[in-house]
PDB file of N, CA and C in Angstrom:
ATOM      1  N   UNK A   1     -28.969  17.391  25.024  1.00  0.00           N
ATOM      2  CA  UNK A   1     -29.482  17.013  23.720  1.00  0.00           C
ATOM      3  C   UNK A   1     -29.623  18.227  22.804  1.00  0.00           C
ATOM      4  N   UNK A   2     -29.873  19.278  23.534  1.00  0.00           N
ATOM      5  CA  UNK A   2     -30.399  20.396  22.566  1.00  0.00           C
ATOM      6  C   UNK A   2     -28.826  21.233  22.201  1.00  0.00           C
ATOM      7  N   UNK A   3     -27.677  20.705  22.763  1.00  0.00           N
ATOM      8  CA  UNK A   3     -26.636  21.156  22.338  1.00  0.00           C
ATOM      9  C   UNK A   3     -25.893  20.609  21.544  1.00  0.00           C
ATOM     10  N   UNK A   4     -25.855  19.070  21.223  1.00  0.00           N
ATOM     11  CA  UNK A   4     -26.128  18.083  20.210  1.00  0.00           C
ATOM     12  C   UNK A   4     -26.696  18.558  18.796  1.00  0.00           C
ATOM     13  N   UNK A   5     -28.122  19.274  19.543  1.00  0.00           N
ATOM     14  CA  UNK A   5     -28.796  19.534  17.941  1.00  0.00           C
ATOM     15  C   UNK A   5     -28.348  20.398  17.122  1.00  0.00           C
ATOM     16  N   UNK A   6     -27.834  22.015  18.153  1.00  0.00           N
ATOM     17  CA  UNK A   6     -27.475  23.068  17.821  1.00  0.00           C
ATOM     18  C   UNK A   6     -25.805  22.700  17.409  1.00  0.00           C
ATOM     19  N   UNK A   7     -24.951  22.181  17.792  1.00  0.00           N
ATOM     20  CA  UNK A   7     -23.518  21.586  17.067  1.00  0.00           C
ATOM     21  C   UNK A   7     -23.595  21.394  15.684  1.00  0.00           C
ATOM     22  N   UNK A   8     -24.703  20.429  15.396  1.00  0.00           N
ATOM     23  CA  UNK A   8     -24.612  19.751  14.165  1.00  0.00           C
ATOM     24  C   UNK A   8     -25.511  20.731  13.303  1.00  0.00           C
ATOM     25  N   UNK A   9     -26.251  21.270  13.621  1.00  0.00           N
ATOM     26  CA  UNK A   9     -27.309  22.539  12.773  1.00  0.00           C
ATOM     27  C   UNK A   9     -25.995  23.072  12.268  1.00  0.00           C
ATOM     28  N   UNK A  10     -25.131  23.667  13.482  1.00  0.00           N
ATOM     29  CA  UNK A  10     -23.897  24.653  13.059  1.00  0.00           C
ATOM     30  C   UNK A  10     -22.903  24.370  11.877  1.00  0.00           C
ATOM     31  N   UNK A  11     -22.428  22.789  11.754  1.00  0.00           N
ATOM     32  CA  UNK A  11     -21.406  22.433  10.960  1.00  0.00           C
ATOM     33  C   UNK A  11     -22.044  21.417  10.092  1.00  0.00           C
ATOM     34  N   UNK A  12     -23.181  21.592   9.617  1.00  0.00           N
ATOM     35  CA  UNK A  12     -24.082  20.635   9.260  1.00  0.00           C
ATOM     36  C   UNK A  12     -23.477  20.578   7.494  1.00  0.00           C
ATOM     37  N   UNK A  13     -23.000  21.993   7.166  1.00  0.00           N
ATOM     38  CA  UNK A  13     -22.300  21.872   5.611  1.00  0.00           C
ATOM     39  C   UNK A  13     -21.065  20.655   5.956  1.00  0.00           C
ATOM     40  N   UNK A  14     -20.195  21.052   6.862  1.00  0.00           N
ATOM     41  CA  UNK A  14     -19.078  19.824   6.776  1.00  0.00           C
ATOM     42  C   UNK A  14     -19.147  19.027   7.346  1.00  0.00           C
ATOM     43  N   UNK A  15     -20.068  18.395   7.915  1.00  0.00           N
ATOM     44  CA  UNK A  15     -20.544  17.108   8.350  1.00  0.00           C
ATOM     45  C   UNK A  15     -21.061  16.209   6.541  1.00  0.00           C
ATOM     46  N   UNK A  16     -21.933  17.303   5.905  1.00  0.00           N
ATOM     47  CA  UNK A  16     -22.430  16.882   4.724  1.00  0.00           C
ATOM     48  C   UNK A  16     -21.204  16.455   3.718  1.00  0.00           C
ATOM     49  N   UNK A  17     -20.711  17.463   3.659  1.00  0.00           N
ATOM     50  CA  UNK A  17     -19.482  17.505   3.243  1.00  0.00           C
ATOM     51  C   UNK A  17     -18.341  15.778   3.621  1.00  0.00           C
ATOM     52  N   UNK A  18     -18.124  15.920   4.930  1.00  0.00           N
ATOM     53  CA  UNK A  18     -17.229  14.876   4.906  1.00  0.00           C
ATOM     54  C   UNK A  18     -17.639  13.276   4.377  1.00  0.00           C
ATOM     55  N   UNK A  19     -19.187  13.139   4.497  1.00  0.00           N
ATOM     56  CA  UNK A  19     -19.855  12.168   4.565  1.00  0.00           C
ATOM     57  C   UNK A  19     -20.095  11.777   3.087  1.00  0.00           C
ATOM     58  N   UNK A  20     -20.189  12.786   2.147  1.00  0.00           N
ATOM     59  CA  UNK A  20     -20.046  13.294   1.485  1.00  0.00           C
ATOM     60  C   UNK A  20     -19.054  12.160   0.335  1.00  0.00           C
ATOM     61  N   UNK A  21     -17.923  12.742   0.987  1.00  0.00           N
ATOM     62  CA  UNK A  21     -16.259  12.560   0.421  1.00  0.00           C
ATOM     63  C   UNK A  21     -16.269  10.926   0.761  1.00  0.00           C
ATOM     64  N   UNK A  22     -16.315  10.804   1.912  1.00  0.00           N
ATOM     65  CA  UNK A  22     -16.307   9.101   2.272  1.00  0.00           C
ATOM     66  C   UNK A  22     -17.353   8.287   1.462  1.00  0.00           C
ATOM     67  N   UNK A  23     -18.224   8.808   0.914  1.00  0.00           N
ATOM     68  CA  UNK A  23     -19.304   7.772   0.031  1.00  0.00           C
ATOM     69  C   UNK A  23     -18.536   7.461  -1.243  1.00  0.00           C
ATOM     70  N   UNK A  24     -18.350   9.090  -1.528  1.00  0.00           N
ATOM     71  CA  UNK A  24     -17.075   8.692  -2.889  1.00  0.00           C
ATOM     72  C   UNK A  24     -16.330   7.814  -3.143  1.00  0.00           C
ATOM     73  N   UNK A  25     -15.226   8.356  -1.891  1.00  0.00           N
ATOM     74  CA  UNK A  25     -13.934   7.169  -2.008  1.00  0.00           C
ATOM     75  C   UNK A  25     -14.629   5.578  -1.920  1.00  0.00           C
ATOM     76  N   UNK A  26     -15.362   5.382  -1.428  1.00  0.00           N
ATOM     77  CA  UNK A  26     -15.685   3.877  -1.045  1.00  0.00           C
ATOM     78  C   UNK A  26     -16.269   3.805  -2.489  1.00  0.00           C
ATOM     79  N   UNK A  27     -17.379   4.232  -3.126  1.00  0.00           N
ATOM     80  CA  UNK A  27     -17.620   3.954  -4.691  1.00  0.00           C
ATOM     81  C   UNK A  27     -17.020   4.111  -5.520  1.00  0.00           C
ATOM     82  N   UNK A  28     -16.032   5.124  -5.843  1.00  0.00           N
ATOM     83  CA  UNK A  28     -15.188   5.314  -6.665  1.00  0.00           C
ATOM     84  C   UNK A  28     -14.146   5.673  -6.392  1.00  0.00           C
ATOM     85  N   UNK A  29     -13.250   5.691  -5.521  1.00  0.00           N
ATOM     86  CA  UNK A  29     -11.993   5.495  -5.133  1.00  0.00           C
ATOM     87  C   UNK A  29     -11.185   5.183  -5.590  1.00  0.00           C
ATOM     88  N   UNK A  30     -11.303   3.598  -5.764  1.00  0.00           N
ATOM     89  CA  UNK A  30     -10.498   2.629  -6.186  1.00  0.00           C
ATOM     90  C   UNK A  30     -10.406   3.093  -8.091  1.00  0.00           C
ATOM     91  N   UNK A  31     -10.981   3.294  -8.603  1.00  0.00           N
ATOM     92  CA  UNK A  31     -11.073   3.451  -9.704  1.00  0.00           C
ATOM     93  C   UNK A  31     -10.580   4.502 -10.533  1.00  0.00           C
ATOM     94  N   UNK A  32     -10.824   5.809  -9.809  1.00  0.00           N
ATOM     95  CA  UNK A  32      -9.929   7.085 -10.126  1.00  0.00           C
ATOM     96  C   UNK A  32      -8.576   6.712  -9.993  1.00  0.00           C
ATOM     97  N   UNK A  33      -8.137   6.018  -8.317  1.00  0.00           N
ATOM     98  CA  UNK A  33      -6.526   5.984  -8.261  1.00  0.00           C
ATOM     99  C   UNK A  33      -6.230   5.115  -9.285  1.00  0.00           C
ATOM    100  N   UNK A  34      -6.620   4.028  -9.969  1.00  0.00           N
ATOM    101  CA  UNK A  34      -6.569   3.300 -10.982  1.00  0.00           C
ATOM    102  C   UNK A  34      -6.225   4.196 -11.911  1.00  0.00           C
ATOM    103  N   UNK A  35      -7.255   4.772 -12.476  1.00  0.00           N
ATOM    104  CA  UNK A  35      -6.984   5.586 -13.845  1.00  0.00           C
ATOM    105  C   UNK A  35      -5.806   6.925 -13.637  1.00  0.00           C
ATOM    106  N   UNK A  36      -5.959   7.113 -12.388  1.00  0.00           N
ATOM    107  CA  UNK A  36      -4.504   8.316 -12.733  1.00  0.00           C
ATOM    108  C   UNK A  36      -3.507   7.558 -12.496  1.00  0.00           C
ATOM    109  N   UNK A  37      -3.394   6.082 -11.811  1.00  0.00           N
ATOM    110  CA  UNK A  37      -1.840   5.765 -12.014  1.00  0.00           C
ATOM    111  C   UNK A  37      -1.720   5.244 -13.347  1.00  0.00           C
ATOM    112  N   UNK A  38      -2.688   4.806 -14.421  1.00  0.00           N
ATOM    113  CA  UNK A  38      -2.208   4.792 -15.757  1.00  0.00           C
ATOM    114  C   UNK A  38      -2.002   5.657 -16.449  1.00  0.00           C
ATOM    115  N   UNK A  39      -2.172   6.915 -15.932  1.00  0.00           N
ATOM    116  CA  UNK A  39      -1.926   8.164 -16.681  1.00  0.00           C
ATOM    117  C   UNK A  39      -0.800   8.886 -16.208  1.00  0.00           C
ATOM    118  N   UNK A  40      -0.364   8.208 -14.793  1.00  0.00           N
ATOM    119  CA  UNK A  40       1.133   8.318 -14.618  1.00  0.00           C
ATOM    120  C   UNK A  40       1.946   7.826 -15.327  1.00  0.00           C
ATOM    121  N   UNK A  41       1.611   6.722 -15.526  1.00  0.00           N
ATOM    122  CA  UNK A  41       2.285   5.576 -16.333  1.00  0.00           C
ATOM    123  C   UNK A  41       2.572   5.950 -17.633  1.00  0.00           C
ATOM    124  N   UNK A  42       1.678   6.249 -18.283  1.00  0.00           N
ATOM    125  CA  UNK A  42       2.002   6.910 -19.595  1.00  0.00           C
ATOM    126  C   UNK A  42       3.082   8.240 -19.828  1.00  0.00           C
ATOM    127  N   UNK A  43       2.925   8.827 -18.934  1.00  0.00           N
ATOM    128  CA  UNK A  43       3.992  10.102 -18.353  1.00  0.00           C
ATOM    129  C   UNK A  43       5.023   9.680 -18.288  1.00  0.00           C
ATOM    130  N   UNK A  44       4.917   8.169 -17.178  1.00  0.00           N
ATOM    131  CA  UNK A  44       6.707   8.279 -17.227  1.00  0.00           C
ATOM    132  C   UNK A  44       7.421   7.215 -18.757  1.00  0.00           C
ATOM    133  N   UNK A  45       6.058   6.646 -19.244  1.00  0.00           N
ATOM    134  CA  UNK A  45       6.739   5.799 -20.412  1.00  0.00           C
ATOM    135  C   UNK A  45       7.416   6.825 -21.105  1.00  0.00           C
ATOM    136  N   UNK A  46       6.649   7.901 -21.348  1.00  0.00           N
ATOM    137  CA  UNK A  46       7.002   9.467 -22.271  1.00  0.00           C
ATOM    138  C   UNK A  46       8.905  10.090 -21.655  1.00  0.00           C
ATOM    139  N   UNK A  47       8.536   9.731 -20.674  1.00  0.00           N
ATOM    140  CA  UNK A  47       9.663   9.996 -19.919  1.00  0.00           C
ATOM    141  C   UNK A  47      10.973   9.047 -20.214  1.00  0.00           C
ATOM    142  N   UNK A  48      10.768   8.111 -20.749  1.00  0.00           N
ATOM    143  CA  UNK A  48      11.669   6.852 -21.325  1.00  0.00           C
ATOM    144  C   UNK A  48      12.032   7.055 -22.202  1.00  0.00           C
ATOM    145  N   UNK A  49      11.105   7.700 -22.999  1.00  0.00           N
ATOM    146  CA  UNK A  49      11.340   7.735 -24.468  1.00  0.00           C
ATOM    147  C   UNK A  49      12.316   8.622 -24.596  1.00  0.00           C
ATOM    148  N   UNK A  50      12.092   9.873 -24.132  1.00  0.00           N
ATOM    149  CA  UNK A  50      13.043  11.286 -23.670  1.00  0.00           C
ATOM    150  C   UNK A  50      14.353  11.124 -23.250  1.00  0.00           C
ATOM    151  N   UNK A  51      14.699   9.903 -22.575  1.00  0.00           N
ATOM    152  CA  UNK A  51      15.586   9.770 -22.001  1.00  0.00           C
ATOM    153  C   UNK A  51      15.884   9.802 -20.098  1.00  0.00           C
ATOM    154  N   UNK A  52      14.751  10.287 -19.885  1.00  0.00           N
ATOM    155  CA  UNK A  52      14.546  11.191 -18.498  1.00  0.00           C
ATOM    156  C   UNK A  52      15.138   9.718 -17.530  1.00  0.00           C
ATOM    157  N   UNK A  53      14.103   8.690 -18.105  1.00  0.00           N
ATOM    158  CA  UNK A  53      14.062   7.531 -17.165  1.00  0.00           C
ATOM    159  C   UNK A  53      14.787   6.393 -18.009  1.00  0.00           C
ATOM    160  N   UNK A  54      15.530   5.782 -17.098  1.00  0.00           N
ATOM    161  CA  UNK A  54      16.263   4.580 -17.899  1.00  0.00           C
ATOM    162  C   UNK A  54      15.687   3.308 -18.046  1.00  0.00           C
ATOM    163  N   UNK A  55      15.265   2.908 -16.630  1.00  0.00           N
ATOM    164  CA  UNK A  55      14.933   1.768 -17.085  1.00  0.00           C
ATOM    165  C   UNK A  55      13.381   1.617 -16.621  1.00  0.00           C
ATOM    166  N   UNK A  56      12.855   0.138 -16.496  1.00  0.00           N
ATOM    167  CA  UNK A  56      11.361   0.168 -16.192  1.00  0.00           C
ATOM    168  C   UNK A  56      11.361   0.213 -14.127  1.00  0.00           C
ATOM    169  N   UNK A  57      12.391  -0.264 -13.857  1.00  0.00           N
ATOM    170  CA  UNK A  57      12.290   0.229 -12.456  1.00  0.00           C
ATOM    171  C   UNK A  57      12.210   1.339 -12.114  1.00  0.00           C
ATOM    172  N   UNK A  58      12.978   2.516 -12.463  1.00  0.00           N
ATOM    173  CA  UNK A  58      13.527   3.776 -12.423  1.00  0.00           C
ATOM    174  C   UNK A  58      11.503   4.325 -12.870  1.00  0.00           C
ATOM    175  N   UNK A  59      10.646   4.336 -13.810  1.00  0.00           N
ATOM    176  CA  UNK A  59       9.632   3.941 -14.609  1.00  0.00           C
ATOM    177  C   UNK A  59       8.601   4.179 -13.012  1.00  0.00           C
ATOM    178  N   UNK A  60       8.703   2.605 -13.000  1.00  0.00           N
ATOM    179  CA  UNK A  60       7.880   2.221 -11.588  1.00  0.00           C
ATOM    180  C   UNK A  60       8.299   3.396 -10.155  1.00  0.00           C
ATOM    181  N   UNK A  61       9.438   3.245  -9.734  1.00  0.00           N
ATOM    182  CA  UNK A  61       9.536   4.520  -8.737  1.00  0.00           C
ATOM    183  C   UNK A  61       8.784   5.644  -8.866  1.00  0.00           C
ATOM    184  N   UNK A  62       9.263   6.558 -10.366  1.00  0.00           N
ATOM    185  CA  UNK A  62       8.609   7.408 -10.437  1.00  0.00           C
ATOM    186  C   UNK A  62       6.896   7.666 -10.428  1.00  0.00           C
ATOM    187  N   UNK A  63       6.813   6.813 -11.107  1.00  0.00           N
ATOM    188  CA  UNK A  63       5.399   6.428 -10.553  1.00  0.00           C
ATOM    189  C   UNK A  63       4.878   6.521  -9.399  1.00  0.00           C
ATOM    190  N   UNK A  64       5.246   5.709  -8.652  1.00  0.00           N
ATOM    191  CA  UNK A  64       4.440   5.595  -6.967  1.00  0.00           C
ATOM    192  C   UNK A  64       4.951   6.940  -6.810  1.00  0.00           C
ATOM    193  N   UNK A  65       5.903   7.122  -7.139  1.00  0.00           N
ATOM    194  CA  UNK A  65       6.495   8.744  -6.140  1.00  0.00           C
ATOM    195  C   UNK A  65       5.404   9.871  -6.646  1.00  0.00           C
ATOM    196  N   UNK A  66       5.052   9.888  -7.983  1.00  0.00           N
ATOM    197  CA  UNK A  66       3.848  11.190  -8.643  1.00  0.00           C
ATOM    198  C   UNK A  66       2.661  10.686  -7.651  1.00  0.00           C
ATOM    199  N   UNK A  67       2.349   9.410  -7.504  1.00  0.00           N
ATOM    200  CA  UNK A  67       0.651   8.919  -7.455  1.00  0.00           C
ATOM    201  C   UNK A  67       0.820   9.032  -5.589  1.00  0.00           C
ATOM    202  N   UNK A  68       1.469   8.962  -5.268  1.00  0.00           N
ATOM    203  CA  UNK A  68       1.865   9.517  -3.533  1.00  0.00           C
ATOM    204  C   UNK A  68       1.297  10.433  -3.498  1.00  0.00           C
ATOM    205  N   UNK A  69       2.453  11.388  -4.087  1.00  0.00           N
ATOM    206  CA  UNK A  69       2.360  13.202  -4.073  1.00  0.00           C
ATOM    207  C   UNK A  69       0.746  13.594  -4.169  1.00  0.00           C
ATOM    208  N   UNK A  70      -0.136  13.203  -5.321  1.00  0.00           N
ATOM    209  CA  UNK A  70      -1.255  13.110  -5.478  1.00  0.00           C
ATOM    210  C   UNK A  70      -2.048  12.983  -4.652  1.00  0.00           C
ATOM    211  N   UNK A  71      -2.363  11.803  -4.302  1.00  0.00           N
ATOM    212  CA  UNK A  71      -3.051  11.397  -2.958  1.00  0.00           C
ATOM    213  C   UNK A  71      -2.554  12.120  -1.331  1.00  0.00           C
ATOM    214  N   UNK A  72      -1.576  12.581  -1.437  1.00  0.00           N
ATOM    215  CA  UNK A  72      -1.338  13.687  -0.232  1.00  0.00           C
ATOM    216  C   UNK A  72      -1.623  14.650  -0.553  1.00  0.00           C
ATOM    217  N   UNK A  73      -2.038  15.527  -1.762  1.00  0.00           N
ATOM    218  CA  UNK A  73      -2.254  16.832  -1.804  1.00  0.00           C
ATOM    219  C   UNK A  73      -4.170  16.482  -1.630  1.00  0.00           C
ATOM    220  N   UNK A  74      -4.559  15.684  -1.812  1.00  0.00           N
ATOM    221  CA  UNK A  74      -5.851  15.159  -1.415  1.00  0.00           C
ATOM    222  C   UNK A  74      -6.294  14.947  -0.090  1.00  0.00           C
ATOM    223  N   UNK A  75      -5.216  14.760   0.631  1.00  0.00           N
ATOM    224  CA  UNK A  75      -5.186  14.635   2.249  1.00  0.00           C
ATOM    225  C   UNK A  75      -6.057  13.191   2.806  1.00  0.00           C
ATOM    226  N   UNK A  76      -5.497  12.208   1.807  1.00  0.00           N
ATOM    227  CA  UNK A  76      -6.631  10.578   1.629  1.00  0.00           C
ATOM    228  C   UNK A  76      -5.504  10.253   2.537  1.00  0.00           C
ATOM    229  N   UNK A  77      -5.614   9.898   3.966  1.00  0.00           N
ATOM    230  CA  UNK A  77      -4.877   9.179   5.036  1.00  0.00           C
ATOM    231  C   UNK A  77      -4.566   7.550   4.479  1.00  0.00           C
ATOM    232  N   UNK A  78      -3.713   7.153   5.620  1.00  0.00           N
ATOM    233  CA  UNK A  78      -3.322   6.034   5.946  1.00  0.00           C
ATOM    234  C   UNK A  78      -3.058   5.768   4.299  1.00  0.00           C
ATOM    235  N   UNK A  79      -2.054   6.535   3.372  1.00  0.00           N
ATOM    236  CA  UNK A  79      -1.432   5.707   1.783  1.00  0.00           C
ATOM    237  C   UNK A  79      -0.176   5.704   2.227  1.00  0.00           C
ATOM    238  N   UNK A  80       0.780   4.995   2.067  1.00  0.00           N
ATOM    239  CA  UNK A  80       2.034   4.884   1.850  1.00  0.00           C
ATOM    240  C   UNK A  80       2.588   4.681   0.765  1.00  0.00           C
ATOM    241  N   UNK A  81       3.855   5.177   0.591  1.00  0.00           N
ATOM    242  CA  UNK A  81       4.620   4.246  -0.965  1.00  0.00           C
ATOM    243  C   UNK A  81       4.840   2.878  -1.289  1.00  0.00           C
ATOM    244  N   UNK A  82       4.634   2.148  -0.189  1.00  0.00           N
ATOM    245  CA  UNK A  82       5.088   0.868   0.205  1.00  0.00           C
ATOM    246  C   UNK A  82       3.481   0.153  -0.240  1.00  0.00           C
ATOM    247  N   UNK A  83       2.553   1.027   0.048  1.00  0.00           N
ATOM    248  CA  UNK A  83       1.312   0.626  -0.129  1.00  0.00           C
ATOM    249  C   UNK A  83       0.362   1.151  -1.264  1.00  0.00           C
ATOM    250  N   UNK A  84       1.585   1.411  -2.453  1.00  0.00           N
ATOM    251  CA  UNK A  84       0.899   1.979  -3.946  1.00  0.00           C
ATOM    252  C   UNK A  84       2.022   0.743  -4.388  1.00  0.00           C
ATOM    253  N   UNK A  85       3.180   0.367  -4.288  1.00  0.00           N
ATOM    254  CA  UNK A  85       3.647  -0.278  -4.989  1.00  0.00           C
ATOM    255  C   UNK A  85       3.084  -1.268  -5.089  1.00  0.00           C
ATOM    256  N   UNK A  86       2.496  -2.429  -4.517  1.00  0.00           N
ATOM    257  CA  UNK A  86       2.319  -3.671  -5.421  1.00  0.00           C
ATOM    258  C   UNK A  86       0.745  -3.192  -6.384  1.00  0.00           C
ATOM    259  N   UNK A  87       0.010  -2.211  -6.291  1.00  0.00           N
ATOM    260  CA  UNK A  87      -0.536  -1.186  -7.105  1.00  0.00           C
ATOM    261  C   UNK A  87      -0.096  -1.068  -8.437  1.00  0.00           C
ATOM    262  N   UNK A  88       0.521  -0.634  -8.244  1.00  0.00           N
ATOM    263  CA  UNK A  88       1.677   0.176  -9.684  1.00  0.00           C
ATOM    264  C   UNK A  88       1.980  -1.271  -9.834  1.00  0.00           C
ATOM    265  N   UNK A  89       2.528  -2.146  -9.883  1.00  0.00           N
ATOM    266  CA  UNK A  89       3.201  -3.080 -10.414  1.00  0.00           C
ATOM    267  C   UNK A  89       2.121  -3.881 -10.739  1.00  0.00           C
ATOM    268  N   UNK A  90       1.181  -4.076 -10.229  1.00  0.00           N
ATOM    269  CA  UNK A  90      -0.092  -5.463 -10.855  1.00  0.00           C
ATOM    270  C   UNK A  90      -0.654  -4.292 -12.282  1.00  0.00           C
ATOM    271  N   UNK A  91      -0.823  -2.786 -11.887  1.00  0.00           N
ATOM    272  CA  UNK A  91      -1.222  -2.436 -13.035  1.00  0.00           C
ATOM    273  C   UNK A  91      -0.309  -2.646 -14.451  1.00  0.00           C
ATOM    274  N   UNK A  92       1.053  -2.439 -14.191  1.00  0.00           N
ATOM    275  CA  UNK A  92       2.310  -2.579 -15.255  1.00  0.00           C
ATOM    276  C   UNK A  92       1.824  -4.017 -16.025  1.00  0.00           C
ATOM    277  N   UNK A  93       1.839  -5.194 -15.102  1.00  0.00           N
ATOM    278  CA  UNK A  93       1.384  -6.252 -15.718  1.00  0.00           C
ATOM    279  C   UNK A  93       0.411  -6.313 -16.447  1.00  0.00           C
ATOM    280  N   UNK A  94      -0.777  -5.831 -16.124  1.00  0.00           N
ATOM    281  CA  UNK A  94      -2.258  -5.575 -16.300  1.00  0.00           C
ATOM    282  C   UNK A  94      -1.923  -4.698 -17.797  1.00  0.00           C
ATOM    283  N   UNK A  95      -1.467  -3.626 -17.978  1.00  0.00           N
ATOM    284  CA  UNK A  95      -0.844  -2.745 -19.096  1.00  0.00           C
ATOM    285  C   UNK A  95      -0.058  -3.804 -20.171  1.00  0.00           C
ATOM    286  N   UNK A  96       0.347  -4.545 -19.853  1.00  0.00           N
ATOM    287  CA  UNK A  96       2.157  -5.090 -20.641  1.00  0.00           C
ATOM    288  C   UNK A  96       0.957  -6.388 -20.929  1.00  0.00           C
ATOM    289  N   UNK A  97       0.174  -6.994 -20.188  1.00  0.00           N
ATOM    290  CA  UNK A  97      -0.422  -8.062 -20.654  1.00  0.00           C
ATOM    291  C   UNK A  97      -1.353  -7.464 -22.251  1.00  0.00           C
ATOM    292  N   UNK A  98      -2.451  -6.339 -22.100  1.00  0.00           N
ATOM    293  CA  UNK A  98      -3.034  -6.130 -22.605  1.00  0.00           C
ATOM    294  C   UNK A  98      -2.787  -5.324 -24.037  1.00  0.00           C
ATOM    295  N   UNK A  99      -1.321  -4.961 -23.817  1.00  0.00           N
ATOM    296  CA  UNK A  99      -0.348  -4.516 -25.010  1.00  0.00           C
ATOM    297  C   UNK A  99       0.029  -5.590 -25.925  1.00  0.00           C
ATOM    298  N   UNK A 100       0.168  -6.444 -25.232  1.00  0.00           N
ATOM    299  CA  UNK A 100       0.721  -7.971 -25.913  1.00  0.00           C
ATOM    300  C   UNK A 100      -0.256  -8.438 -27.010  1.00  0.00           C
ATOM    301  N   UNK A 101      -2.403  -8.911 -26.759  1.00  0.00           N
ATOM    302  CA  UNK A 101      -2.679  -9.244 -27.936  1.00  0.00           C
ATOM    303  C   UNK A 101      -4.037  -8.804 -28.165  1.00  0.00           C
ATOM    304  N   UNK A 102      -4.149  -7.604 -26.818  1.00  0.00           N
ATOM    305  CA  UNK A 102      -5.261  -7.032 -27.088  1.00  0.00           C
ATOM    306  C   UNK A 102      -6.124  -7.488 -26.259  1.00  0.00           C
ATOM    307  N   UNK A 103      -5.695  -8.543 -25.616  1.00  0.00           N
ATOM    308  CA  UNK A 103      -6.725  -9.013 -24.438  1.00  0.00           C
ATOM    309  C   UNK A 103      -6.132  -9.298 -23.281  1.00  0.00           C
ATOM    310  N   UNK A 104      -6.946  -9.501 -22.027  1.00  0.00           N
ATOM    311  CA  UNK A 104      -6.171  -9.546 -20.548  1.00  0.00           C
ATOM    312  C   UNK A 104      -6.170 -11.211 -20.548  1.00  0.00           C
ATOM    313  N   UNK A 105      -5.542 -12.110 -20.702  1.00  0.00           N
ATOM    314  CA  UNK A 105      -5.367 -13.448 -20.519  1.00  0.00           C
ATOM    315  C   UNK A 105      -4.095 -14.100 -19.982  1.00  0.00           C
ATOM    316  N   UNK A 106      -3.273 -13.177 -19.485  1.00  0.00           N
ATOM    317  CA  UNK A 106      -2.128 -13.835 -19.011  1.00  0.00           C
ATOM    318  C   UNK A 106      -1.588 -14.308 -19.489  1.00  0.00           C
ATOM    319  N   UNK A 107      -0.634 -13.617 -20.950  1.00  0.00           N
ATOM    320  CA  UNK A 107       0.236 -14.205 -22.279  1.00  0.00           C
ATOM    321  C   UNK A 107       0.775 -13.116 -22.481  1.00  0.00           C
ATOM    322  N   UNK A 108       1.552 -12.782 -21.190  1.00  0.00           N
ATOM    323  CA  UNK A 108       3.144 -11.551 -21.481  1.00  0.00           C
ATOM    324  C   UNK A 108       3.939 -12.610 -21.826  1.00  0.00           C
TER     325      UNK A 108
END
């Protein structure tokens, strides 16, 4: 027991620390990756305009491919690309709906 106590005395900053990080992601998680994939989004629209990207698929790829990269330099486990795309795509809708009349009502 008393080596138990003395372990956790020892690494007690990154114990704080990790516990820390996991309260985050579970409260605000979802919401940051939200707001930077619309700020991807806007990047690669910019990127359309330029010429860079052709179409809105080409658009969407690039996307998941930045908001990946992101979340791995974060070291946030278990993301895949496979598992930002229907992500990226409900937000596109979510975007393209609310461009349309100013409100989210499902009238693309």
């Amino acid at each position: 027991m008393e080596n138990l106590i003395n372990f956790l005395w020892e690494w007690r900053y990154i114990i704080i620390y990790i516990i820390s990080f996991v309260i985050f992601l579970v409260t605000h998680g979802k919401q940051w990756v939200n707001a930077k994939a619309y700020s991807l989004m806007l990047l690669a629209k910019s990127k359309a305009k330029d010429g860079v990207l052709n179409s809105g698929q080409e658009q969407e790829d690039w996307t998941v491919d930045q908001l990946y990269i992101v979340l791995k330099k974060l070291k946030i486990p278990f993301v895949t690309k496979e598992a930002l795309r229907p992500l990226v795509r409900k937000l596109y809708k979510l975007a393209k709906d609310y461009i349309d009349d100013g409100k989210l009502n499902n009238s693309i």
